[in-house]
PDB file of N, CA and C in Angstrom:
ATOM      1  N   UNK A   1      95.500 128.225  88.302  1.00  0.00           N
ATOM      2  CA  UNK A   1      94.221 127.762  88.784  1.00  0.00           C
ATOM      3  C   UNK A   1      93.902 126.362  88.269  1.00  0.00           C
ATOM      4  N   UNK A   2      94.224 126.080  87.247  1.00  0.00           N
ATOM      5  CA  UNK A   2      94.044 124.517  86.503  1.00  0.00           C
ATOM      6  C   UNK A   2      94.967 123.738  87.277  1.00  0.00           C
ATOM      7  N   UNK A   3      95.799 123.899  87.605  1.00  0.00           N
ATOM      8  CA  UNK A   3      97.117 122.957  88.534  1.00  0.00           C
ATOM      9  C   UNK A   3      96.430 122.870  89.651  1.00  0.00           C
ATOM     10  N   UNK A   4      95.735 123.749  90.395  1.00  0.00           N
ATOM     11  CA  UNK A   4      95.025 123.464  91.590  1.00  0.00           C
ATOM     12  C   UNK A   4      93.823 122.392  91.289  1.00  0.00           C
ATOM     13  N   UNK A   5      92.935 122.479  90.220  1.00  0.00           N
ATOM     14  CA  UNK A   5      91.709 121.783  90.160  1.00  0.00           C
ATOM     15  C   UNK A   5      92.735 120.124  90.232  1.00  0.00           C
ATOM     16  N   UNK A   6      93.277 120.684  89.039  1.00  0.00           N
ATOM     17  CA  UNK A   6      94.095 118.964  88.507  1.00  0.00           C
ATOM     18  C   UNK A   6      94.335 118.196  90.141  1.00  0.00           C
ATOM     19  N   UNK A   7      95.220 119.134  90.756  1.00  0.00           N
ATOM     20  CA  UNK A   7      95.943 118.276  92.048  1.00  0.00           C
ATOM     21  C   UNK A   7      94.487 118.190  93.080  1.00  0.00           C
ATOM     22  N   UNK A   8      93.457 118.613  93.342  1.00  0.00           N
ATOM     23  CA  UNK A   8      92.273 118.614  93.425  1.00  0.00           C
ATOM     24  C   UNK A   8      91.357 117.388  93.219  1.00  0.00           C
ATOM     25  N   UNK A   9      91.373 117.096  91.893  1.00  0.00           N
ATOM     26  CA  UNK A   9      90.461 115.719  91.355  1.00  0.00           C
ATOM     27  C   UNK A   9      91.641 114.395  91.612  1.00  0.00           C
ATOM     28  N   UNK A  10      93.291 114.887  91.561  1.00  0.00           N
ATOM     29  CA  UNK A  10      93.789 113.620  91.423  1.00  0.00           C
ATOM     30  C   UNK A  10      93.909 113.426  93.100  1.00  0.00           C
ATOM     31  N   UNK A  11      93.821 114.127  94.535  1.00  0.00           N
ATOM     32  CA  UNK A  11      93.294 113.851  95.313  1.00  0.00           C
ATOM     33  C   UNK A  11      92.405 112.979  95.873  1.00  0.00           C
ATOM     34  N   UNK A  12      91.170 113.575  94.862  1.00  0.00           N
ATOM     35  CA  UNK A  12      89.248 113.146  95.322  1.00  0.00           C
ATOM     36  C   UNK A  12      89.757 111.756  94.737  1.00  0.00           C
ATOM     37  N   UNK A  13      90.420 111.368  93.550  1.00  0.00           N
ATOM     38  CA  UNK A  13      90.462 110.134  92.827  1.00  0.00           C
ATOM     39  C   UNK A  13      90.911 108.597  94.238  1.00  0.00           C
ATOM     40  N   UNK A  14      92.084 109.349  94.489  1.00  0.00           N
ATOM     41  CA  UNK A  14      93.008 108.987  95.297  1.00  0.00           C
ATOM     42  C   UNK A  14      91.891 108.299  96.837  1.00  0.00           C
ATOM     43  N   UNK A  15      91.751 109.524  96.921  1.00  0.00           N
ATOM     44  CA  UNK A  15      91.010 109.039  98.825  1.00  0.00           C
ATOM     45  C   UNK A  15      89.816 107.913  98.299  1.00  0.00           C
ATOM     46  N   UNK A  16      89.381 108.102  97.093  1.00  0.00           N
ATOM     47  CA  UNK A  16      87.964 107.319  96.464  1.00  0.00           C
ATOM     48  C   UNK A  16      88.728 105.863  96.395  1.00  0.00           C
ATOM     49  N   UNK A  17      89.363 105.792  95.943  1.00  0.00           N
ATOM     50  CA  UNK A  17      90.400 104.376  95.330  1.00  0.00           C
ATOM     51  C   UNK A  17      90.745 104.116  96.723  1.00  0.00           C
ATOM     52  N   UNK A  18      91.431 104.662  98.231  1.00  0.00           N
ATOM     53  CA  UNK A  18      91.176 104.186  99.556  1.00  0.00           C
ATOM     54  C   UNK A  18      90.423 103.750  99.742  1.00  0.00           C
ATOM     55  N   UNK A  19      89.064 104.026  99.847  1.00  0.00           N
ATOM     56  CA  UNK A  19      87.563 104.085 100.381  1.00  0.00           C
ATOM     57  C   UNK A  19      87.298 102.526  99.392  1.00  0.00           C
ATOM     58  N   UNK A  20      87.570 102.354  98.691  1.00  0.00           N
ATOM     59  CA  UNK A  20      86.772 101.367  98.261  1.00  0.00           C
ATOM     60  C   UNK A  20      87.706  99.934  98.241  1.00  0.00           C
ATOM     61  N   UNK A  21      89.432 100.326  98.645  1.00  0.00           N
ATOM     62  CA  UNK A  21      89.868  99.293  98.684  1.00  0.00           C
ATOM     63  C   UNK A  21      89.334  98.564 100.210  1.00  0.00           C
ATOM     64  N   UNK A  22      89.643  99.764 101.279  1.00  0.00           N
ATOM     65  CA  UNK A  22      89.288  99.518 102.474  1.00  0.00           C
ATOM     66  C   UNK A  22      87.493  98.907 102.697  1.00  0.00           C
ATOM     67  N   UNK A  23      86.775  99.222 101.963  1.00  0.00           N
ATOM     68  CA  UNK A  23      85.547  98.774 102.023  1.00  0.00           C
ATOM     69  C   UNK A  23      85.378  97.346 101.362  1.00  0.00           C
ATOM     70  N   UNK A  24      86.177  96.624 100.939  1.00  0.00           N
ATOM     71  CA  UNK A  24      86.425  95.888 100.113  1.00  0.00           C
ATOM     72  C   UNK A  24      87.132  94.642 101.504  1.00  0.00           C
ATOM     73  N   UNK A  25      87.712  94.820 102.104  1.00  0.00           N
ATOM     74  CA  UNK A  25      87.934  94.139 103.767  1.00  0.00           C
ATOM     75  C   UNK A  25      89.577  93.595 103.144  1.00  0.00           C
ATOM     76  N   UNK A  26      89.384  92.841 104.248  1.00  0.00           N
ATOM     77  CA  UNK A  26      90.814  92.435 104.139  1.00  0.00           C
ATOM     78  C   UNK A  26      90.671  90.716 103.229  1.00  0.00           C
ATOM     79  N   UNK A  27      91.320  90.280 102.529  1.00  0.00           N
ATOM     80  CA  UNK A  27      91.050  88.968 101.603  1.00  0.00           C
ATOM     81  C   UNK A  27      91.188  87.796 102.821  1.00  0.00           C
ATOM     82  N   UNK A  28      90.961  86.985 102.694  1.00  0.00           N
ATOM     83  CA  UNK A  28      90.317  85.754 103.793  1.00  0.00           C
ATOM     84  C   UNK A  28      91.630  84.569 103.140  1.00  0.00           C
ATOM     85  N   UNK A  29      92.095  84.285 104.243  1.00  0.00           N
ATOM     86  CA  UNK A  29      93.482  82.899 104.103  1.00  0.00           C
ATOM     87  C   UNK A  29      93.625  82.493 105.152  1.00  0.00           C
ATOM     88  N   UNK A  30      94.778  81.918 105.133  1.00  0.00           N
ATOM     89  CA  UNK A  30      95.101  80.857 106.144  1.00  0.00           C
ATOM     90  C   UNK A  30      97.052  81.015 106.177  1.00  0.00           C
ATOM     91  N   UNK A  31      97.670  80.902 107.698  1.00  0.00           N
ATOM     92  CA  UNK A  31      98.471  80.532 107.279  1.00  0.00           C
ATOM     93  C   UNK A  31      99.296  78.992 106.666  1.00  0.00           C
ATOM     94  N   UNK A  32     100.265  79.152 106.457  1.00  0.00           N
ATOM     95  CA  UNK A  32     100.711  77.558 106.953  1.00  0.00           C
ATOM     96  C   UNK A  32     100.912  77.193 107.968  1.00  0.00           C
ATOM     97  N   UNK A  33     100.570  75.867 108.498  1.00  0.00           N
ATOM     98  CA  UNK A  33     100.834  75.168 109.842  1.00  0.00           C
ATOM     99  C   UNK A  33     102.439  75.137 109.911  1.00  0.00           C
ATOM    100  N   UNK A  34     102.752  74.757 109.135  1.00  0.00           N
ATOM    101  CA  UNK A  34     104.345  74.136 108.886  1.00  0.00           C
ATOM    102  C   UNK A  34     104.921  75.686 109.140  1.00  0.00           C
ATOM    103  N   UNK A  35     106.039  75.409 110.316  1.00  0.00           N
ATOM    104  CA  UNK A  35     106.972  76.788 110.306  1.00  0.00           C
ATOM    105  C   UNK A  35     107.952  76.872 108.852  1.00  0.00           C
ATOM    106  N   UNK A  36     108.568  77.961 108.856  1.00  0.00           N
ATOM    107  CA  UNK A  36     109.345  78.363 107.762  1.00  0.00           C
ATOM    108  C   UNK A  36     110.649  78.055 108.493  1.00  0.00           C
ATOM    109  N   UNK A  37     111.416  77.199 107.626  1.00  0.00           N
ATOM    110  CA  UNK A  37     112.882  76.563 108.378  1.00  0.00           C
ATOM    111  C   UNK A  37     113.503  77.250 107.722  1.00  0.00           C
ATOM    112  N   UNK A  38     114.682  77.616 108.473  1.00  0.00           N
ATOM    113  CA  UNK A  38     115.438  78.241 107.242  1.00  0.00           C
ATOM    114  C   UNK A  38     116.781  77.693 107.921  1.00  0.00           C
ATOM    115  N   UNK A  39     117.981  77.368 107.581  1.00  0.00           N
ATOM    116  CA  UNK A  39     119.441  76.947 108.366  1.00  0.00           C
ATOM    117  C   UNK A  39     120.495  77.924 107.793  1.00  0.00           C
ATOM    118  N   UNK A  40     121.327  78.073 108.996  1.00  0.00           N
ATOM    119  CA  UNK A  40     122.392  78.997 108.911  1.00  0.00           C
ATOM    120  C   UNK A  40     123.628  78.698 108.472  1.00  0.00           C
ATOM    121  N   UNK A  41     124.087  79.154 107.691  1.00  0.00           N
ATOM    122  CA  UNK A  41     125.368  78.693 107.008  1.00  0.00           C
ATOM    123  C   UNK A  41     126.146  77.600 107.747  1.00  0.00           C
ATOM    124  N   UNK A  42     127.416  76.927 107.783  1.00  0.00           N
ATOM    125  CA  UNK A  42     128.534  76.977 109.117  1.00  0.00           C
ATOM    126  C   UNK A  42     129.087  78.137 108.597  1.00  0.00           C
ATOM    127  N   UNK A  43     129.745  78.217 110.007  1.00  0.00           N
ATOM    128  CA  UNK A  43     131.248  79.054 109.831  1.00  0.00           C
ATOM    129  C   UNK A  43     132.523  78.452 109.680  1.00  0.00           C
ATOM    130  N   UNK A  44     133.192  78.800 109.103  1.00  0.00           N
ATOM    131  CA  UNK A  44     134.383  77.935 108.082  1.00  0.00           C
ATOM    132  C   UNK A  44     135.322  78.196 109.215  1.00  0.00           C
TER     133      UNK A  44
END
């Protein structure tokens, strides 16, 4: 019965720590203008 409460509160903990990241929004940026270059080896 204690293994049930335990997995129980570490649940309620869990969905609470969701709830407040999600209420919390998404953080505000920007990307870069500049694309990401990247070059491909040659082939030998």
């Amino acid at each position: 019965m204690r293994a049930l409460l335990v997995a129980a509160t570490g649940l309620a903990l869990a969905l609470a720590l969701v709830l407040a990241v999600t209420a919390m929004g998404a953080p505000t940026g920007r990307t870069s203008p500049k694309p990401l270059l990247t070059t491909v080896p040659a082939h030998p």
